[in-house]
PDB file of N, CA and C in Angstrom:
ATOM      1  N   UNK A   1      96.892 107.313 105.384  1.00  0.00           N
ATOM      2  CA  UNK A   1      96.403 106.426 104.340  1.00  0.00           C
ATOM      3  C   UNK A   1      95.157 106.973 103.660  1.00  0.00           C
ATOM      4  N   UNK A   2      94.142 107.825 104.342  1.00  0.00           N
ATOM      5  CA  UNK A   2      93.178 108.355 103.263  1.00  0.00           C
ATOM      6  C   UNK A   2      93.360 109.300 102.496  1.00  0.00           C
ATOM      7  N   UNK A   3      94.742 110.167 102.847  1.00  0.00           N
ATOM      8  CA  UNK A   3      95.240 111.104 101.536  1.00  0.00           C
ATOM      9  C   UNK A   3      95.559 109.838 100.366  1.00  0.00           C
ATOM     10  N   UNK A   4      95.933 108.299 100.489  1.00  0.00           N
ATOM     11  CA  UNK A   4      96.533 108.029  99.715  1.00  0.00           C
ATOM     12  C   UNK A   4      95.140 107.723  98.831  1.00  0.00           C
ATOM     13  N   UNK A   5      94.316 106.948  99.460  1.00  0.00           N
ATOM     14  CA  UNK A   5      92.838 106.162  99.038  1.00  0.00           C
ATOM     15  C   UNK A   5      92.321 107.502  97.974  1.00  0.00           C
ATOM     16  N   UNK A   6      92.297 108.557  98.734  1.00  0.00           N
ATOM     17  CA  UNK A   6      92.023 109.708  97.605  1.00  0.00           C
ATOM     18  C   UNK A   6      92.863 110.093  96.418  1.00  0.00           C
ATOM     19  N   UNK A   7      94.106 109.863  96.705  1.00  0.00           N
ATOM     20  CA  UNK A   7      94.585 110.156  95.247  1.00  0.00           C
ATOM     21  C   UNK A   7      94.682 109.012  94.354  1.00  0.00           C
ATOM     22  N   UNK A   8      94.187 107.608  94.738  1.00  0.00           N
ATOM     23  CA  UNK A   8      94.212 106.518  94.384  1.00  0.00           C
ATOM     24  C   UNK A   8      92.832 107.038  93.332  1.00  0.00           C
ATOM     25  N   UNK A   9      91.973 106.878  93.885  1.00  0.00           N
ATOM     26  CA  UNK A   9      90.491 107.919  93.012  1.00  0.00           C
ATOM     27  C   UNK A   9      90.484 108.659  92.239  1.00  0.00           C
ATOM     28  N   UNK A  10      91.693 109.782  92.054  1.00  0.00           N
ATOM     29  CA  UNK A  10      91.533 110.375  91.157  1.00  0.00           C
ATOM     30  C   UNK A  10      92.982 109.774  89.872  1.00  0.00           C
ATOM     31  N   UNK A  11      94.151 109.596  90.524  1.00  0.00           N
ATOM     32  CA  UNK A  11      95.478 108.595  89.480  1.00  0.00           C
ATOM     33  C   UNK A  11      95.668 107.649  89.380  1.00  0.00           C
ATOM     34  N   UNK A  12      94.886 106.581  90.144  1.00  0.00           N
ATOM     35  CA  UNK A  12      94.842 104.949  89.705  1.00  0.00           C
ATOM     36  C   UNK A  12      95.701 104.568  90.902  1.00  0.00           C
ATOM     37  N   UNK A  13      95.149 103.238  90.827  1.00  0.00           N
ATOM     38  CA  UNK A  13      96.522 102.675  91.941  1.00  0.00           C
ATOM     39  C   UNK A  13      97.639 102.043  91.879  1.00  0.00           C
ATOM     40  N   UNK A  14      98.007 102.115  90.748  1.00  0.00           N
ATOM     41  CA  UNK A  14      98.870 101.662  90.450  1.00  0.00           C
ATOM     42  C   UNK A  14     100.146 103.077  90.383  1.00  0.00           C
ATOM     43  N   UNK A  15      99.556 104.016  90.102  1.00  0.00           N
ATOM     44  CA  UNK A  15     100.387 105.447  90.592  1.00  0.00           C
ATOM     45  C   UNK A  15     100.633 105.810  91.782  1.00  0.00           C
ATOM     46  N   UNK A  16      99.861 105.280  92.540  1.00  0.00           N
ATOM     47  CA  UNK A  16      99.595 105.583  94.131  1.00  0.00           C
ATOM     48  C   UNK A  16     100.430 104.540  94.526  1.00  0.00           C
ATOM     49  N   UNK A  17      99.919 103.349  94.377  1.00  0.00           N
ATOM     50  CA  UNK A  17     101.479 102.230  94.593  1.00  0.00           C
ATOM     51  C   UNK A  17     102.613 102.853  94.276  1.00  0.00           C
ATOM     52  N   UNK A  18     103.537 103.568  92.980  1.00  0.00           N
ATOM     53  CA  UNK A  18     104.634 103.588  93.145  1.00  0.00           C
ATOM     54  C   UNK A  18     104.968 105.026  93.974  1.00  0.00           C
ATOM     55  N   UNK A  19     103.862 105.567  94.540  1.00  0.00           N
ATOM     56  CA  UNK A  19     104.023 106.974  94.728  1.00  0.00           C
ATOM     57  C   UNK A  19     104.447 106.458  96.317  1.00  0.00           C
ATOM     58  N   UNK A  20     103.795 105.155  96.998  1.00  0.00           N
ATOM     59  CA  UNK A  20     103.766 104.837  98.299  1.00  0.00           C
ATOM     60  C   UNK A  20     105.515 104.393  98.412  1.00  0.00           C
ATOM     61  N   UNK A  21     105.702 103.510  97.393  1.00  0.00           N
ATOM     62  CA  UNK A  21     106.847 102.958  96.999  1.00  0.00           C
ATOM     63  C   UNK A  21     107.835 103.951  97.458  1.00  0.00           C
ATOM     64  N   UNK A  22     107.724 104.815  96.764  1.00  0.00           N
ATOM     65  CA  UNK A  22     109.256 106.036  96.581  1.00  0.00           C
ATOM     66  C   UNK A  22     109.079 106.968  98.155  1.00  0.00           C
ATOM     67  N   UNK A  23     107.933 106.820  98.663  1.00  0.00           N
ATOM     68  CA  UNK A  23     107.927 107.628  99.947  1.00  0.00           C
ATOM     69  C   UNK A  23     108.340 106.841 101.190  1.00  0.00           C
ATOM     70  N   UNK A  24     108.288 105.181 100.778  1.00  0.00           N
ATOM     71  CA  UNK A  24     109.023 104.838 102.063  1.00  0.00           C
ATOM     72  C   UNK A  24     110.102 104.416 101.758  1.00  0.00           C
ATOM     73  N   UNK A  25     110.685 104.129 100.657  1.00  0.00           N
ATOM     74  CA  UNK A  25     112.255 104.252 100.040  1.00  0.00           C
ATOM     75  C   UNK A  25     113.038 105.713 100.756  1.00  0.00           C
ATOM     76  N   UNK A  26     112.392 106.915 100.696  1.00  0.00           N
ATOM     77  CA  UNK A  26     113.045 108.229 101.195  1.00  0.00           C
ATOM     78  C   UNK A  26     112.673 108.137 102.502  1.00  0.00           C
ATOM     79  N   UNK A  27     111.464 107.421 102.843  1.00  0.00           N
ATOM     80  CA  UNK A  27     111.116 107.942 104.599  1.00  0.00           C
ATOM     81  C   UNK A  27     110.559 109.150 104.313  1.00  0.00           C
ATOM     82  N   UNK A  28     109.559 109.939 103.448  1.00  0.00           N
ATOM     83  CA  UNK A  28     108.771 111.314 103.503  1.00  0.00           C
ATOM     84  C   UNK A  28     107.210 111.022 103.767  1.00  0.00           C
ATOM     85  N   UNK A  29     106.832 111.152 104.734  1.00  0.00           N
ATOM     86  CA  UNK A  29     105.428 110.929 105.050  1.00  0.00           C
ATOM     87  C   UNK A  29     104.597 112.156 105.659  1.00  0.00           C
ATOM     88  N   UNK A  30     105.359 113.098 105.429  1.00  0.00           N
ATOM     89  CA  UNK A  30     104.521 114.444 106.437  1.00  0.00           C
ATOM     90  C   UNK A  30     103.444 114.715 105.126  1.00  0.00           C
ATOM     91  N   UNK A  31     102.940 115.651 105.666  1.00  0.00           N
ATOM     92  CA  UNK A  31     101.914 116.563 104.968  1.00  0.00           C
ATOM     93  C   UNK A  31     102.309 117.117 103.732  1.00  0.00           C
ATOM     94  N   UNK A  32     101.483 116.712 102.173  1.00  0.00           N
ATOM     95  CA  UNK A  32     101.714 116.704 101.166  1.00  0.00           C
ATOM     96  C   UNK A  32     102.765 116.264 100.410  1.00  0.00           C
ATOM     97  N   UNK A  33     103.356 115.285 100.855  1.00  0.00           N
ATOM     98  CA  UNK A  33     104.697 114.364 100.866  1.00  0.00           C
ATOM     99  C   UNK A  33     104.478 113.420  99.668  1.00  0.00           C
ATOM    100  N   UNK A  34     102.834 112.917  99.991  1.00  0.00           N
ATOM    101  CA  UNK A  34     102.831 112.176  99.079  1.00  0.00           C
ATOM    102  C   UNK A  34     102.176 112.557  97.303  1.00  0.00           C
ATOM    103  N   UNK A  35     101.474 114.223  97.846  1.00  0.00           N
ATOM    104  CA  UNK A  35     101.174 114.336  96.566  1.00  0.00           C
ATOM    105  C   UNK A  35     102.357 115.438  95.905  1.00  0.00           C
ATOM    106  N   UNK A  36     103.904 115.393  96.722  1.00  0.00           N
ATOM    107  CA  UNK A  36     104.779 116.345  95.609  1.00  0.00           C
ATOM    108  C   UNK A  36     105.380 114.892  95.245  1.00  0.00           C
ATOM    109  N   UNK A  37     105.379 114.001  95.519  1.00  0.00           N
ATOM    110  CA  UNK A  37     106.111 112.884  95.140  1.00  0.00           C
ATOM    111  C   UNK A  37     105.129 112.215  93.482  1.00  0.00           C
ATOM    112  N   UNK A  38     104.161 112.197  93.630  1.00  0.00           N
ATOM    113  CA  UNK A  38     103.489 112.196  92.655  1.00  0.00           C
ATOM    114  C   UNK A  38     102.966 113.138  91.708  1.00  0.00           C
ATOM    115  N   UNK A  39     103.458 114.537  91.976  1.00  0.00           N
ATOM    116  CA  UNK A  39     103.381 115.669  91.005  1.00  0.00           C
ATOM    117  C   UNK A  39     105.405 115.558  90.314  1.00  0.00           C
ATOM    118  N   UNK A  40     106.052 115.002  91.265  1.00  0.00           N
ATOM    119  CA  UNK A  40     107.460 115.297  90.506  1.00  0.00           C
ATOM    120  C   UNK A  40     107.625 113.383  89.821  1.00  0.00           C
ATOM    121  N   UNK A  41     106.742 112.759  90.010  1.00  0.00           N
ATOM    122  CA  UNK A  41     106.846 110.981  89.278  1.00  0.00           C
ATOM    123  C   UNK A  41     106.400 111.721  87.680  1.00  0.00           C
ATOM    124  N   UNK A  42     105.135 112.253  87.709  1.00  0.00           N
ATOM    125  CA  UNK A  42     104.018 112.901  86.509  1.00  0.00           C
ATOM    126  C   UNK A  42     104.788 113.060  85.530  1.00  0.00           C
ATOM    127  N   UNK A  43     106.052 114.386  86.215  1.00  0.00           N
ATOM    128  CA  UNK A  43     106.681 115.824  85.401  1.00  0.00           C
ATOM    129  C   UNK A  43     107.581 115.108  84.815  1.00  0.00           C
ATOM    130  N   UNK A  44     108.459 114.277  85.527  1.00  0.00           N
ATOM    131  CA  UNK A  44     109.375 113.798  84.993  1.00  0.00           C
ATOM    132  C   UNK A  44     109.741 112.420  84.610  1.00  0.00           C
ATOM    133  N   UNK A  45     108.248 111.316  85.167  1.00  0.00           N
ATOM    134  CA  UNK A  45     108.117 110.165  84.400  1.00  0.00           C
ATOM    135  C   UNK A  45     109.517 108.616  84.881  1.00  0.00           C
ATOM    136  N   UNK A  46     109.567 109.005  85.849  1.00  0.00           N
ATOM    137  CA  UNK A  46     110.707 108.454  86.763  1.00  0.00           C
ATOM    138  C   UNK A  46     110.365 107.267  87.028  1.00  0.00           C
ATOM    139  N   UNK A  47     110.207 106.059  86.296  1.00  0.00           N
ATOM    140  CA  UNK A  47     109.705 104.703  86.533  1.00  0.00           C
ATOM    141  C   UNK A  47     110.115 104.100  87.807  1.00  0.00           C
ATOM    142  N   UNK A  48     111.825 104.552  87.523  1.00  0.00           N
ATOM    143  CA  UNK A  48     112.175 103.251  88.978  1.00  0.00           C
ATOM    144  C   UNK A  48     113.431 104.621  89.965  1.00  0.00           C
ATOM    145  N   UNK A  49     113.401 105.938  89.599  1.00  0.00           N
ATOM    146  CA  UNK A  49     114.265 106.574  90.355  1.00  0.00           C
ATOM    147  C   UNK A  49     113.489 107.188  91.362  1.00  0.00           C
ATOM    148  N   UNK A  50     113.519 106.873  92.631  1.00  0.00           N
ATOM    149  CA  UNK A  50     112.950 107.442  93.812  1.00  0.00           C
ATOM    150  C   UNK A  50     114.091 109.031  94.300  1.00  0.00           C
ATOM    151  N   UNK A  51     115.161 109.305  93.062  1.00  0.00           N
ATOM    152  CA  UNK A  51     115.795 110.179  94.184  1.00  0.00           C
ATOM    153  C   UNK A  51     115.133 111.443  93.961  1.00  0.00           C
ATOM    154  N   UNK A  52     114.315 112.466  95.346  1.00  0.00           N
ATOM    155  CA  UNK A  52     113.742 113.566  94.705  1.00  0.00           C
ATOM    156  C   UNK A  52     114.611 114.628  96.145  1.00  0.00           C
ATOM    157  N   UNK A  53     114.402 115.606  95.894  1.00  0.00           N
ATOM    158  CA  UNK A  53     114.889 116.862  96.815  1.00  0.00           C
ATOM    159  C   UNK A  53     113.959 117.590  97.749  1.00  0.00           C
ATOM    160  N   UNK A  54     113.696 118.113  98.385  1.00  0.00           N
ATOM    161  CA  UNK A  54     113.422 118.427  99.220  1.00  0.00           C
ATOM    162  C   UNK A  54     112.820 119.757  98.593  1.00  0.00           C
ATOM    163  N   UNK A  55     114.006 120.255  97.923  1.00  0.00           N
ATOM    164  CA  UNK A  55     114.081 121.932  97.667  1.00  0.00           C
ATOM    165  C   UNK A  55     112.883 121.997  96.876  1.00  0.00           C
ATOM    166  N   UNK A  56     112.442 121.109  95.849  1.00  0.00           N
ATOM    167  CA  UNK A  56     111.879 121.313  94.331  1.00  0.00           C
ATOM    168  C   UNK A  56     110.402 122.012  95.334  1.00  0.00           C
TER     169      UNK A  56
END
């Protein structure tokens, strides 16, 4: 939770909410989980699609 509080600080929380959203929709919580989930929400602007890959 303080990786999240920190990126809450720098993208709002309301980004961080849906970023929390889509990571326990997939179950991805390891290490930097939550900030490729919020670098691939950014790129591609994905309001309500949580489906992301692994590979990217």
């Amino acid at each position: 939770m303080t990786g999240a509080v920190a990126l809450a600080k720098l993208h709002g929380i309301d980004a961080v909410d849906r970023v929390l959203g889509t990571a326990a929709a997939v179950e991805w919580f390891a290490d930097g989980d939550l900030m490729a989930i919020l670098a691939h929400q950014v790129e591609h602007d994905d309001a309500g699609c949580p489906v992301l890959s692994r590979a990217q």
